[in-house]
PDB file of N, CA and C in Angstrom:
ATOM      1  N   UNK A   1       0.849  -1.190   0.000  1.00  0.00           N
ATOM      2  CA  UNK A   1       0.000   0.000   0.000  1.00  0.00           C
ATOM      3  C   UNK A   1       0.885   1.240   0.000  1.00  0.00           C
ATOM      4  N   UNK A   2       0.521   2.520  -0.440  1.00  0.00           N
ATOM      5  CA  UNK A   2       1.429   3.892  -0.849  1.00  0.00           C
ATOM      6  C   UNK A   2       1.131   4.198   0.558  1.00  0.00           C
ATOM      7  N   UNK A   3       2.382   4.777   0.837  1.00  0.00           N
ATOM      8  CA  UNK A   3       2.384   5.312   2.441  1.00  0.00           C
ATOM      9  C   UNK A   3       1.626   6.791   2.592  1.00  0.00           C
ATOM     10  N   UNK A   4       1.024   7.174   1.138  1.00  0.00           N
ATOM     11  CA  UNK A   4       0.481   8.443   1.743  1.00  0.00           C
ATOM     12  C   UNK A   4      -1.131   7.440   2.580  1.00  0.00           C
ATOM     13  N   UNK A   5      -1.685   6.345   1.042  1.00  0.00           N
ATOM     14  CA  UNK A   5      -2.720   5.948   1.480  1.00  0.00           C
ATOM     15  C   UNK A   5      -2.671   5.614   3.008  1.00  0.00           C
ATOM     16  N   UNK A   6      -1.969   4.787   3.434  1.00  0.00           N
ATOM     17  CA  UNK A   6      -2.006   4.180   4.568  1.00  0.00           C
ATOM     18  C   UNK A   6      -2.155   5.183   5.662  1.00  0.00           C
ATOM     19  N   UNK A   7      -1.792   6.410   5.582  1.00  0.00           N
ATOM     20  CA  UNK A   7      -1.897   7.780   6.402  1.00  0.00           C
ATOM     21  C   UNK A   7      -3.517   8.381   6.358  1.00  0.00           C
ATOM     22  N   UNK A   8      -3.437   8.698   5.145  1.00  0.00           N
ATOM     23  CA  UNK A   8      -5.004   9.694   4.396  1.00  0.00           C
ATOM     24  C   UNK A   8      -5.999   8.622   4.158  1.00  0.00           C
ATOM     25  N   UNK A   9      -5.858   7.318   3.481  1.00  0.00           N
ATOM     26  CA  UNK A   9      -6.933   6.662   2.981  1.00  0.00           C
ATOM     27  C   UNK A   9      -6.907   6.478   1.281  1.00  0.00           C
ATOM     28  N   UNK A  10      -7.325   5.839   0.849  1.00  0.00           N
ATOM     29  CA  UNK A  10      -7.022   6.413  -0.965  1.00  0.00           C
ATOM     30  C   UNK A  10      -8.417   6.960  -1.006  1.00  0.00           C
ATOM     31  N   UNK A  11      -8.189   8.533  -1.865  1.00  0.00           N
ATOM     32  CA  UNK A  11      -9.500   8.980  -2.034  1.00  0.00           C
ATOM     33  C   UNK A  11      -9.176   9.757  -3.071  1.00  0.00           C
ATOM     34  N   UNK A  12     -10.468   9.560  -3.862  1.00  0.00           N
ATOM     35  CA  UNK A  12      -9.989  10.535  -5.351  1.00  0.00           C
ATOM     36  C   UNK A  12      -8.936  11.784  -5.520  1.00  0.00           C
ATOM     37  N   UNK A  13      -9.375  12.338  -4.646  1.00  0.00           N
ATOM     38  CA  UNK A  13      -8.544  13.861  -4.465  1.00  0.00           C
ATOM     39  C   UNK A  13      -7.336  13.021  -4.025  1.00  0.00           C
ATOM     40  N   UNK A  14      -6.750  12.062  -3.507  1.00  0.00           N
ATOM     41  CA  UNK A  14      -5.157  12.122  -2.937  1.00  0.00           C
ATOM     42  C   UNK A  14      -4.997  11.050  -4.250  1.00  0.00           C
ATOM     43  N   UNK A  15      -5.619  10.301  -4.398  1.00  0.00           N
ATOM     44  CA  UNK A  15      -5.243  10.120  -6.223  1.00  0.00           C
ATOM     45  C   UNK A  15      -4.375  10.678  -7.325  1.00  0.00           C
ATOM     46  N   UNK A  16      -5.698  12.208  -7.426  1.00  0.00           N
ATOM     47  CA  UNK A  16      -5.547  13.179  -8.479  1.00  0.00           C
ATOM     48  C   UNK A  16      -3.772  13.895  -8.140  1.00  0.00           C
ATOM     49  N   UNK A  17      -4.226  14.076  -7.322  1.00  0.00           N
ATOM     50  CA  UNK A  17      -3.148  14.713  -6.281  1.00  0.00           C
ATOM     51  C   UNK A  17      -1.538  14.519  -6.892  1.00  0.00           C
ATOM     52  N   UNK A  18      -1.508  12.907  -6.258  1.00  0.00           N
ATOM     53  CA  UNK A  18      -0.175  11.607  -6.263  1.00  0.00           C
ATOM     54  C   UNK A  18       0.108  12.406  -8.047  1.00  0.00           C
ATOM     55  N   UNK A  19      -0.936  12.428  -8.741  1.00  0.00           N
ATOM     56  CA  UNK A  19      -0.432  12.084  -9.807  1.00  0.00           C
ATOM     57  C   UNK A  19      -0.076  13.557 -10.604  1.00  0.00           C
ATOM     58  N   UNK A  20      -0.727  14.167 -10.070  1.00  0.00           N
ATOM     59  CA  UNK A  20       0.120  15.737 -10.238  1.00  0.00           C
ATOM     60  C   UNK A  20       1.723  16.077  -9.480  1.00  0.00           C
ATOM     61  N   UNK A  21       1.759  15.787  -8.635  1.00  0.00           N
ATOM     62  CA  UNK A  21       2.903  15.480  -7.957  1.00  0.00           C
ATOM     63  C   UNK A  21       4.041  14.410  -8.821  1.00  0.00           C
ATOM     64  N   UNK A  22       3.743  13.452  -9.129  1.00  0.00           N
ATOM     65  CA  UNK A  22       4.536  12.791  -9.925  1.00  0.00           C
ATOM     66  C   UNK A  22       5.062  13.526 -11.111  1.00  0.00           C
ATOM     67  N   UNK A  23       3.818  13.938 -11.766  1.00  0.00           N
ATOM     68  CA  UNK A  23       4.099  14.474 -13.046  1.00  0.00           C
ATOM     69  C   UNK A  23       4.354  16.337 -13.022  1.00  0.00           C
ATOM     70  N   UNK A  24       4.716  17.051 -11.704  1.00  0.00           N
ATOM     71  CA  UNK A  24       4.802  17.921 -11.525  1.00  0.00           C
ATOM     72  C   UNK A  24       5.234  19.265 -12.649  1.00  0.00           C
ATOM     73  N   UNK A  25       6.069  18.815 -13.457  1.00  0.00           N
ATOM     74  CA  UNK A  25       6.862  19.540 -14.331  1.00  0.00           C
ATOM     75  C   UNK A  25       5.652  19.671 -15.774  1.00  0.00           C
ATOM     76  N   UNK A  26       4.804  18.646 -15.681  1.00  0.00           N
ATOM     77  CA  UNK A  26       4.062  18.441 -17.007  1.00  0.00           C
ATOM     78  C   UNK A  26       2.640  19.176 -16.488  1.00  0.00           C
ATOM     79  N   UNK A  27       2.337  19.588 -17.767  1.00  0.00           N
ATOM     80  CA  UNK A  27       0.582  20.117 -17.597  1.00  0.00           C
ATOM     81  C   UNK A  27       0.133  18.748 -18.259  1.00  0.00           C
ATOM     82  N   UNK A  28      -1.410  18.671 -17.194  1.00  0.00           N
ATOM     83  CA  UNK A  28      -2.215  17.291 -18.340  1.00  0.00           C
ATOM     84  C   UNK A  28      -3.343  17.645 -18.543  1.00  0.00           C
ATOM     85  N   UNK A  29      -4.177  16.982 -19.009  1.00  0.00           N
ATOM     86  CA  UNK A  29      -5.844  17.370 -18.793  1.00  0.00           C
ATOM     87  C   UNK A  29      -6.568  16.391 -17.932  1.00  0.00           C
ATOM     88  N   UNK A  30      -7.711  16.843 -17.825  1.00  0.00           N
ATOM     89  CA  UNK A  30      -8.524  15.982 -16.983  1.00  0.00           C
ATOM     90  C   UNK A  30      -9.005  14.551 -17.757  1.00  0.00           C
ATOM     91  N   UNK A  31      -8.849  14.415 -18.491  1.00  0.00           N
ATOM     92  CA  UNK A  31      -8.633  13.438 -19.513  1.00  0.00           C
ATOM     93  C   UNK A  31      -7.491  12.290 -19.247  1.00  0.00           C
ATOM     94  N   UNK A  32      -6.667  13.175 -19.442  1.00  0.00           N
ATOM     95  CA  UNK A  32      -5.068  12.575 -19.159  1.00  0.00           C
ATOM     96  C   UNK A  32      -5.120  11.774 -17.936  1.00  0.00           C
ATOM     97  N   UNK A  33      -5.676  12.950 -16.869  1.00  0.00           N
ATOM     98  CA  UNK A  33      -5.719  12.172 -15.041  1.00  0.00           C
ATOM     99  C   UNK A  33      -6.359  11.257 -15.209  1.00  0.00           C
ATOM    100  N   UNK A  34      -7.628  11.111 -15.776  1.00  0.00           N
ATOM    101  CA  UNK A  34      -8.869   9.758 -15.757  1.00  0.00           C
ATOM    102  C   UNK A  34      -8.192   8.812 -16.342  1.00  0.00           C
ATOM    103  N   UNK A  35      -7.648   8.348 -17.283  1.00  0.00           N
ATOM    104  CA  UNK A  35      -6.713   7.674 -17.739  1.00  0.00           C
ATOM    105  C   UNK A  35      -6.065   7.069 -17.485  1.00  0.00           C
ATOM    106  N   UNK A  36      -4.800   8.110 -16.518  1.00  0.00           N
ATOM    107  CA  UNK A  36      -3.410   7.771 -15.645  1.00  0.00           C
ATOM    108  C   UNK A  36      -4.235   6.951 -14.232  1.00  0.00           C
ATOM    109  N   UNK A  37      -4.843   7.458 -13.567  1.00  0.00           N
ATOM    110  CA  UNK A  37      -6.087   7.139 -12.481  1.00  0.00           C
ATOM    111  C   UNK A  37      -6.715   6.272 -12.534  1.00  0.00           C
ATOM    112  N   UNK A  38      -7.759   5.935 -13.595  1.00  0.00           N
ATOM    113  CA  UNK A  38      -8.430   4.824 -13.462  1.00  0.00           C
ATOM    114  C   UNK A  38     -10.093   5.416 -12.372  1.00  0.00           C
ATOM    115  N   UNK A  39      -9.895   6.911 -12.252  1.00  0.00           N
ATOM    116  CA  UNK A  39     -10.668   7.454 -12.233  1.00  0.00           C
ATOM    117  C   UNK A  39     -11.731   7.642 -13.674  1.00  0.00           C
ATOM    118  N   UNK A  40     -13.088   8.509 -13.299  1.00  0.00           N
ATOM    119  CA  UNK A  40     -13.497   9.117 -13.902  1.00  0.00           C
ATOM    120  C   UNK A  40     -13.613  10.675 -14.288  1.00  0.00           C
ATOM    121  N   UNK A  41     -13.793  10.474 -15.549  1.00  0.00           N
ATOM    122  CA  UNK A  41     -14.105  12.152 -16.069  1.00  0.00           C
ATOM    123  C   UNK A  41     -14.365  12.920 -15.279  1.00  0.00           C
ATOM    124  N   UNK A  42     -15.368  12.580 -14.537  1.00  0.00           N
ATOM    125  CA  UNK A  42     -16.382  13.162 -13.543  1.00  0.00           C
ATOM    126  C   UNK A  42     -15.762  13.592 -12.451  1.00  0.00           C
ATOM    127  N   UNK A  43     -15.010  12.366 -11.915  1.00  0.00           N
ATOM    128  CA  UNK A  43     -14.559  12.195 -10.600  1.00  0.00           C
ATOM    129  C   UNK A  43     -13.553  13.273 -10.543  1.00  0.00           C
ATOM    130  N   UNK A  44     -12.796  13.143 -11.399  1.00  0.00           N
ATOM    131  CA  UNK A  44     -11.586  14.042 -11.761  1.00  0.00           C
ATOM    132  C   UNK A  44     -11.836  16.026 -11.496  1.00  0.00           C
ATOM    133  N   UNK A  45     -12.990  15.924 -12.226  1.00  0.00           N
ATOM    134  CA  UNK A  45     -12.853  17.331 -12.369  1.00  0.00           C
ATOM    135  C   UNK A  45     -13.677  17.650 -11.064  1.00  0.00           C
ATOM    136  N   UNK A  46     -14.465  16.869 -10.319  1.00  0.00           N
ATOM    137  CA  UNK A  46     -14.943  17.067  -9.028  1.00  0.00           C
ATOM    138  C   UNK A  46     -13.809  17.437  -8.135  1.00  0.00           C
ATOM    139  N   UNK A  47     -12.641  16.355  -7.934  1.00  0.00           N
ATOM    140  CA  UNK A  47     -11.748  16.582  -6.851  1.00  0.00           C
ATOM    141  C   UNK A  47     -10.996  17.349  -6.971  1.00  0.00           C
ATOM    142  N   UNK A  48     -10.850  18.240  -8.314  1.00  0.00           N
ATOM    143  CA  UNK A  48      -9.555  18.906  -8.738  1.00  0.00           C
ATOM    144  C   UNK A  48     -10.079  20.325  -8.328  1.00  0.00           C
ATOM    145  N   UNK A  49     -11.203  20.765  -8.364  1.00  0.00           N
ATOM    146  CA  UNK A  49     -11.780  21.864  -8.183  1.00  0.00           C
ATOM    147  C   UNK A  49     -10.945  22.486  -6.907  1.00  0.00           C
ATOM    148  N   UNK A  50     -11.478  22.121  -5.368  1.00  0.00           N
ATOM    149  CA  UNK A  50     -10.638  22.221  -4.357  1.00  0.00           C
ATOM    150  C   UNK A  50      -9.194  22.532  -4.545  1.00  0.00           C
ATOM    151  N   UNK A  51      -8.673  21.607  -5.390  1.00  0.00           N
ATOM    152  CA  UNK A  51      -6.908  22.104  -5.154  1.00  0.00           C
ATOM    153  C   UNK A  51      -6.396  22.837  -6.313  1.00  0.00           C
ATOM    154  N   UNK A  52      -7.606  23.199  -7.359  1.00  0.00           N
ATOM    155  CA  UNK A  52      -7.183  24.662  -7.922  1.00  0.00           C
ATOM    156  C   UNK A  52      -7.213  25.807  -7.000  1.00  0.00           C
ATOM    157  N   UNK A  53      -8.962  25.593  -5.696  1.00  0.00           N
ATOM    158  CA  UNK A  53      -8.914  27.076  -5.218  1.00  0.00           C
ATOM    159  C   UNK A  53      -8.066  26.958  -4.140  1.00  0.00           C
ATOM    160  N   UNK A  54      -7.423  25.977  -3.616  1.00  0.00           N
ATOM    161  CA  UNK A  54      -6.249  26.346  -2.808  1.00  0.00           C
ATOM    162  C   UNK A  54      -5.015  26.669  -3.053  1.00  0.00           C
ATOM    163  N   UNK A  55      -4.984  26.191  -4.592  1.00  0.00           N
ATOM    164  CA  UNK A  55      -3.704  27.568  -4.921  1.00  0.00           C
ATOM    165  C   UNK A  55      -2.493  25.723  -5.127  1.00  0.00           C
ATOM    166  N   UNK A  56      -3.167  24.794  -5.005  1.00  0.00           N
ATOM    167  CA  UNK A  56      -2.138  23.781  -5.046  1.00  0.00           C
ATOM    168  C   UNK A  56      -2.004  23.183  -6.421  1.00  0.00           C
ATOM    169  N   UNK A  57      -3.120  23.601  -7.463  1.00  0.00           N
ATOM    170  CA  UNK A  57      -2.645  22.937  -8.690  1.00  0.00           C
ATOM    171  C   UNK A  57      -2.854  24.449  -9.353  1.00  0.00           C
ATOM    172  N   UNK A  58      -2.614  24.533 -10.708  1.00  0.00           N
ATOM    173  CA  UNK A  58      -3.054  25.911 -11.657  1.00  0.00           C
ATOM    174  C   UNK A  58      -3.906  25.214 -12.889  1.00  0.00           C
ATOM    175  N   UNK A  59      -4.708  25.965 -13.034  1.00  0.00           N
ATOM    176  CA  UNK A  59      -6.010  25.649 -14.127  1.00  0.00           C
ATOM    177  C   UNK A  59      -5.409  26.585 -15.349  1.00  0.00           C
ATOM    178  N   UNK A  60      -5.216  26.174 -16.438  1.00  0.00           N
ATOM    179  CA  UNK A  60      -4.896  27.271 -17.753  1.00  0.00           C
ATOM    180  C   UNK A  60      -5.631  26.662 -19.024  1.00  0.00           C
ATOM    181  N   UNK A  61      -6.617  27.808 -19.319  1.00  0.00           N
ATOM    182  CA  UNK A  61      -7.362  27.457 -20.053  1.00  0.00           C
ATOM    183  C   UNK A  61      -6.455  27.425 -21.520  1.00  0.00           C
ATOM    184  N   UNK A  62      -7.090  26.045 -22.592  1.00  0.00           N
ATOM    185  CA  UNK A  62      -6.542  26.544 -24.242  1.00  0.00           C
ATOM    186  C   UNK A  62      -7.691  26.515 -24.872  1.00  0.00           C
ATOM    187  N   UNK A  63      -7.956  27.857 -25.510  1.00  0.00           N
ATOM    188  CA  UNK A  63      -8.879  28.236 -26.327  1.00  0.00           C
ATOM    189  C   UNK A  63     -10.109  28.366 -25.128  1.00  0.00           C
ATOM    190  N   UNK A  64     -11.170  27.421 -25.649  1.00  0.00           N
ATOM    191  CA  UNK A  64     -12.614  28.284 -24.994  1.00  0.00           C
ATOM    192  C   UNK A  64     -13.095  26.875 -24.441  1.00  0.00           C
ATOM    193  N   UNK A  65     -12.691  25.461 -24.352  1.00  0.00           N
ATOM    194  CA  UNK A  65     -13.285  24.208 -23.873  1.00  0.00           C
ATOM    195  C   UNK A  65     -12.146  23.459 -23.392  1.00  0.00           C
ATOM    196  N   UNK A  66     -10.361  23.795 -23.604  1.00  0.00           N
ATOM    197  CA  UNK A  66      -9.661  22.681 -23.333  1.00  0.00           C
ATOM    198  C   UNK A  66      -9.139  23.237 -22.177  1.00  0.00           C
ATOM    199  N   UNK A  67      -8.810  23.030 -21.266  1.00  0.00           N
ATOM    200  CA  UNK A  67      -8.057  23.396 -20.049  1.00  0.00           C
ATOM    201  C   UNK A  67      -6.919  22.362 -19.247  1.00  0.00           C
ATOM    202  N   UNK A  68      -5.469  22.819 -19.234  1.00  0.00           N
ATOM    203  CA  UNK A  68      -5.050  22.221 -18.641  1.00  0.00           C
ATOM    204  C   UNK A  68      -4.239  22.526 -17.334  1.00  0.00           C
ATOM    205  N   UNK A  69      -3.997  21.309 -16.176  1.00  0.00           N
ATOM    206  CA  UNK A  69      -3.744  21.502 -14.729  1.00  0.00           C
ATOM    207  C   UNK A  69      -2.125  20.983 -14.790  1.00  0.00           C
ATOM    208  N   UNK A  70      -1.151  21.240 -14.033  1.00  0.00           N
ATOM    209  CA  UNK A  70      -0.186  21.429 -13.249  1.00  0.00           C
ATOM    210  C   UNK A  70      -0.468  21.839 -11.594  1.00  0.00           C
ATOM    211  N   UNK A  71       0.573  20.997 -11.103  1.00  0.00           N
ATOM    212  CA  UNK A  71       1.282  21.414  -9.731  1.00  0.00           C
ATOM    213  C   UNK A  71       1.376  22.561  -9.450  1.00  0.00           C
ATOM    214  N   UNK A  72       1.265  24.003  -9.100  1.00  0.00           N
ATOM    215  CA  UNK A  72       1.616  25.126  -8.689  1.00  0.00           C
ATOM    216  C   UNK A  72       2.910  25.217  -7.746  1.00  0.00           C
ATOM    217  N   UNK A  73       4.190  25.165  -9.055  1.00  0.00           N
ATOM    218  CA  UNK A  73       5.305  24.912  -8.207  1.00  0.00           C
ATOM    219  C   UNK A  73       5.984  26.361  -7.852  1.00  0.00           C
ATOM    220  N   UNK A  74       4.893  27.659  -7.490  1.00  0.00           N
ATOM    221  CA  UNK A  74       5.517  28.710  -7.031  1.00  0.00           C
ATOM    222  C   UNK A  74       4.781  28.676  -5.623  1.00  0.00           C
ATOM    223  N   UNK A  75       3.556  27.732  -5.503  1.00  0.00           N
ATOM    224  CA  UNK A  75       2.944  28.067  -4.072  1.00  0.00           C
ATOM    225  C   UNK A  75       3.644  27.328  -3.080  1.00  0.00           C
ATOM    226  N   UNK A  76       4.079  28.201  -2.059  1.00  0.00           N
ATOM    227  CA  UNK A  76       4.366  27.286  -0.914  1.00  0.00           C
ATOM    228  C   UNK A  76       3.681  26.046  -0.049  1.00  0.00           C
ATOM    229  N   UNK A  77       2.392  26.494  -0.349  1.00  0.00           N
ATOM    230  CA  UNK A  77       1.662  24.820  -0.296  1.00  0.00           C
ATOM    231  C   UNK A  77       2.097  23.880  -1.038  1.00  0.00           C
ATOM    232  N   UNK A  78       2.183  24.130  -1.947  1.00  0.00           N
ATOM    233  CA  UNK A  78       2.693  22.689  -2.800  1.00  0.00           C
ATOM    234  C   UNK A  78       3.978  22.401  -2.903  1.00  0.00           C
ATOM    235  N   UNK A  79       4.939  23.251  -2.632  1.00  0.00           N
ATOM    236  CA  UNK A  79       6.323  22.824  -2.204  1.00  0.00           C
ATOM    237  C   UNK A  79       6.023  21.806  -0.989  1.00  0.00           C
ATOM    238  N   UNK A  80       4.999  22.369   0.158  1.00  0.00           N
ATOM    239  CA  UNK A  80       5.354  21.733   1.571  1.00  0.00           C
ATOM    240  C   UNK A  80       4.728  20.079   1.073  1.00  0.00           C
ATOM    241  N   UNK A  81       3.741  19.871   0.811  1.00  0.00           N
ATOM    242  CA  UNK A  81       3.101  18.640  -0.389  1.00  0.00           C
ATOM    243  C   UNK A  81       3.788  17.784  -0.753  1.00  0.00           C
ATOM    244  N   UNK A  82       4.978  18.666  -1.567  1.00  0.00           N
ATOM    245  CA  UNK A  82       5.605  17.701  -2.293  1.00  0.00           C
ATOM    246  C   UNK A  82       6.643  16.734  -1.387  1.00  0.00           C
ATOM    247  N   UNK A  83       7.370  18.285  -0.683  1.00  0.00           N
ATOM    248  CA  UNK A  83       8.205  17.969   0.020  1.00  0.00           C
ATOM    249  C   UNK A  83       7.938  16.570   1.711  1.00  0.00           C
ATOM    250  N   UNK A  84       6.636  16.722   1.564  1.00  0.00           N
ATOM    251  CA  UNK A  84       6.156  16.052   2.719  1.00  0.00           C
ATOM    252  C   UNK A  84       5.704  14.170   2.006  1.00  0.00           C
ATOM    253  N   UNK A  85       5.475  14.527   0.604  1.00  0.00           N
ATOM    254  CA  UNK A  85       5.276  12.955  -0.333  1.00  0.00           C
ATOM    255  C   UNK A  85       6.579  12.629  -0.272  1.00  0.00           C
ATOM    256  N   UNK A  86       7.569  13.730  -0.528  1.00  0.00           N
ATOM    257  CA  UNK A  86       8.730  12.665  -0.706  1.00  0.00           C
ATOM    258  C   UNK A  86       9.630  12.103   0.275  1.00  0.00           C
ATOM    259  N   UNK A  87       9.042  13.078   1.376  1.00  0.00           N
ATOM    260  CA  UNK A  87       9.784  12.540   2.525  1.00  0.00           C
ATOM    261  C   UNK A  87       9.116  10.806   2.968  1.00  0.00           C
ATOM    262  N   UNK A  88       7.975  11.183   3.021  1.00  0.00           N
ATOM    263  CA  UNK A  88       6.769  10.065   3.400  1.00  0.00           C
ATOM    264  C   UNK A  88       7.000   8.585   2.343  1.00  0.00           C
ATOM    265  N   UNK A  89       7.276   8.767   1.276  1.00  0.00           N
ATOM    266  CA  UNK A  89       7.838   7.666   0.403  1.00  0.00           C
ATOM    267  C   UNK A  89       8.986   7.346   0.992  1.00  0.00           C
ATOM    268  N   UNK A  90       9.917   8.273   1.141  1.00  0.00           N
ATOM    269  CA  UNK A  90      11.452   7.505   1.658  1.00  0.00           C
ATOM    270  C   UNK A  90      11.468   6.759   2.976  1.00  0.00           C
ATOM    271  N   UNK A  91      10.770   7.066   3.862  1.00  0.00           N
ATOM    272  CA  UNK A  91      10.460   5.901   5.173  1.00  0.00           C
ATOM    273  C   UNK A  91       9.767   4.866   4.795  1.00  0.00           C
ATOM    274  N   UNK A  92      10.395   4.073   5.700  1.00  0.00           N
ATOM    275  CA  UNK A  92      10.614   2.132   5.411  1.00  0.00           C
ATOM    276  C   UNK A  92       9.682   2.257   6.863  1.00  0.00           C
ATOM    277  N   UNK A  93       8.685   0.891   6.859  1.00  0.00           N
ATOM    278  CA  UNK A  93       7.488   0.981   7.424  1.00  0.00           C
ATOM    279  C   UNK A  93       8.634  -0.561   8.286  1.00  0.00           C
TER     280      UNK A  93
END
């Protein structure tokens, strides 16, 4: 089991999350996440909402229907995030 789950629980949002974090450097779409996830469309853009308005992922729209999300690697929330996944992966249970 991922040591964040075993802490938080697996729940869509720490899902979406894991996998923005992984892919930190890349923008994807909500498409992309459902995909990578094994989530849904649905599910996706439900949980992501929250950690756009906390400033932990960035929403950038292309054109007038496509929008894509990234990590917000200038907010200090998501430094502490990251920095707290990767610590949390490197301990041996």
């Amino acid at each position: 089991m991922d040591p964040l789950e075993k802490i938080f629980g697996k729940t869509a949002q720490m899902t979406v999350l894991k996998n923005l974090i992984e892919r930190q450097n890349e923008p994807t779409y909500l498409s992309g996440i459902a995909e990578e996830t094994g989530l849904s469309h649905a599910s996706v853009s439900r949980v992501i909402t929250p950690l756009i308005e906390s400033g932990i992922v960035l929403e950038k729209p292309l054109g007038k229907q496509i929008r894509t999300f990234q990590a917000n690697m200038e907010s200090e929330k998501t430094k502490l995030v990251i920095d707290f996944y990767n610590k949390i992966n490197q301990m041996v249970d």
